[in-house]
C-alpha atoms as a PDB file:
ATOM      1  CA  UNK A   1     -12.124 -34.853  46.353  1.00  0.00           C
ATOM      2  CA  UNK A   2     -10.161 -33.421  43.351  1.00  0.00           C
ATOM      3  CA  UNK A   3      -6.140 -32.698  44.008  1.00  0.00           C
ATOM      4  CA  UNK A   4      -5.294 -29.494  44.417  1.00  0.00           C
ATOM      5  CA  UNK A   5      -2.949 -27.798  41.755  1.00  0.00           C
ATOM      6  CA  UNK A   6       0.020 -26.080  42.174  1.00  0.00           C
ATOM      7  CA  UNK A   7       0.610 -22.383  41.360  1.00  0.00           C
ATOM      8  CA  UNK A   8       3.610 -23.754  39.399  1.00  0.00           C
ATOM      9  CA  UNK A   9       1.012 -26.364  37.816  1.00  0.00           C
ATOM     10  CA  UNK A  10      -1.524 -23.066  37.141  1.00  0.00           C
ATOM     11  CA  UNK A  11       1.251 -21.143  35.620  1.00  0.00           C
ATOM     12  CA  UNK A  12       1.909 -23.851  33.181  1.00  0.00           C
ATOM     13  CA  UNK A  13      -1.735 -24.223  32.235  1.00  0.00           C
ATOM     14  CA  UNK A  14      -1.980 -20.505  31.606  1.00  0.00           C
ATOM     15  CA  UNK A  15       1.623 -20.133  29.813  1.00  0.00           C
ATOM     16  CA  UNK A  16       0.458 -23.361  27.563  1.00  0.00           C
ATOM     17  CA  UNK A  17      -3.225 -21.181  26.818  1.00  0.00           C
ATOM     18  CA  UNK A  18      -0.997 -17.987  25.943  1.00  0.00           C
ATOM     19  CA  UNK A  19       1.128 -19.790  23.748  1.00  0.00           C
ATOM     20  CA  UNK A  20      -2.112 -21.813  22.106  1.00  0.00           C
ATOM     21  CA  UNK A  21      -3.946 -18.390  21.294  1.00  0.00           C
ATOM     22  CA  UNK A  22      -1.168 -16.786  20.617  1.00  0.00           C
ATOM     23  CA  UNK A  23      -0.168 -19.653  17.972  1.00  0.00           C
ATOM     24  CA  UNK A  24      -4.006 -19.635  16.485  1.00  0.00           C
ATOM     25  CA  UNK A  25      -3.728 -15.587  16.071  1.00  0.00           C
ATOM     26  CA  UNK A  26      -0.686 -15.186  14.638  1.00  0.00           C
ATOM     27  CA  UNK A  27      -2.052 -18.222  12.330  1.00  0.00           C
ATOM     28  CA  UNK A  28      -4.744 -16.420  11.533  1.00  0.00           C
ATOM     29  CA  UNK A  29      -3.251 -13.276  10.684  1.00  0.00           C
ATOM     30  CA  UNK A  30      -0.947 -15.039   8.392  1.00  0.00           C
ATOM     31  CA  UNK A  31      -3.606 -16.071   6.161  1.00  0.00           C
ATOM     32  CA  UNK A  32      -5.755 -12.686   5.972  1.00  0.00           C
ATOM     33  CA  UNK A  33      -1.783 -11.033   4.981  1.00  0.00           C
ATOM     34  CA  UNK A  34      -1.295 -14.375   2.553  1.00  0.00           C
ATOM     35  CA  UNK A  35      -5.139 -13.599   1.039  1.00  0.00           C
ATOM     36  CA  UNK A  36      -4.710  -9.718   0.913  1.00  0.00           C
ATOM     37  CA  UNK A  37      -1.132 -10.293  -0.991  1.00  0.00           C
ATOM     38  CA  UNK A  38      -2.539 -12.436  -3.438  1.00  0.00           C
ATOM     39  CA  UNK A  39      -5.440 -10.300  -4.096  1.00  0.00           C
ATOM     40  CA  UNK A  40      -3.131  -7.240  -4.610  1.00  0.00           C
ATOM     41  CA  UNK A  41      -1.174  -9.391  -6.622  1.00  0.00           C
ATOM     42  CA  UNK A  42      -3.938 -10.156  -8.973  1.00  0.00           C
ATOM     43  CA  UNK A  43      -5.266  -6.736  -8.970  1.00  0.00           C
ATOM     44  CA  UNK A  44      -1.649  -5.391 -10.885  1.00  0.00           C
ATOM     45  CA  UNK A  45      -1.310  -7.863 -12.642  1.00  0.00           C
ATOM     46  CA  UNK A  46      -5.120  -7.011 -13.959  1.00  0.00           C
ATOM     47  CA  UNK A  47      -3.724  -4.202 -14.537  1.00  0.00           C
ATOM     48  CA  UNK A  48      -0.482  -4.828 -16.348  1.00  0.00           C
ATOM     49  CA  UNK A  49      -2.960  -6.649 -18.832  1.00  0.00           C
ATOM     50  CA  UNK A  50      -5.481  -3.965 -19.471  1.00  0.00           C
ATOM     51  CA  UNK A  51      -2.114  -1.295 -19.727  1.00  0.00           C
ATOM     52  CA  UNK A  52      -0.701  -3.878 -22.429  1.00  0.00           C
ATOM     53  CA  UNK A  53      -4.084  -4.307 -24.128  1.00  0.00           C
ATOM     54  CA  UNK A  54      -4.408  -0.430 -24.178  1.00  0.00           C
ATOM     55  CA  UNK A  55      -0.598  -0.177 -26.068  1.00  0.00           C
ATOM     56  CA  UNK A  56      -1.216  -2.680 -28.491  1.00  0.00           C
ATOM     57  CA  UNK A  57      -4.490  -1.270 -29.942  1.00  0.00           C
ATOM     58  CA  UNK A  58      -3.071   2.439 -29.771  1.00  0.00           C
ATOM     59  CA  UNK A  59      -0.385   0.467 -31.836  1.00  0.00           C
ATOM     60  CA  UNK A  60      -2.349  -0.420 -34.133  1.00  0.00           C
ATOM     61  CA  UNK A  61      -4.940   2.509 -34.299  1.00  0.00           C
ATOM     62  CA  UNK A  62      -1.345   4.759 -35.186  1.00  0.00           C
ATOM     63  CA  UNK A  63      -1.411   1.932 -38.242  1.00  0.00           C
ATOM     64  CA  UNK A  64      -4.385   3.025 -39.398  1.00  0.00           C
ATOM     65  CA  UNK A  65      -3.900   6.841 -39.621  1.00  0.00           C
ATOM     66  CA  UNK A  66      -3.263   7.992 -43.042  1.00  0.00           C
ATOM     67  CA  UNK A  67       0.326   9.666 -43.600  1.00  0.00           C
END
């Protein structure tokens, strides 16, 4: 015959699940915000390149215009 548990025994088991799930979501979470960050990160910086790129050869097409 198995003991019997205690409601205070039960209300540890179920505060020590709450905190576990709670733990892996918030886990979880924190790497899809860490992923999304670094792709928006990326994506500007993309961008800062192509808007650099797009100055320097309207630099130098303005060179090439005759006066």
């Amino acid at each position: 015959m198995e003991p019997e548990l205690s409601k205070n025994e039960i209300r540890k088991d179920v505060a020590q699940s709450a905190v576990e799930v709670t733990a892996t979501t918030v886990g979880q979470v924190t790497m899809i915000i860490t992923g999304a960050v670094k792709d928006v990160a990326v994506a500007v910086g993309g961008l800062a390149t192509e808007l650099f790129e797009l100055r320097a050869a309207a630099k130098r097409a303005e060179k090439d215009l005759p006066e």
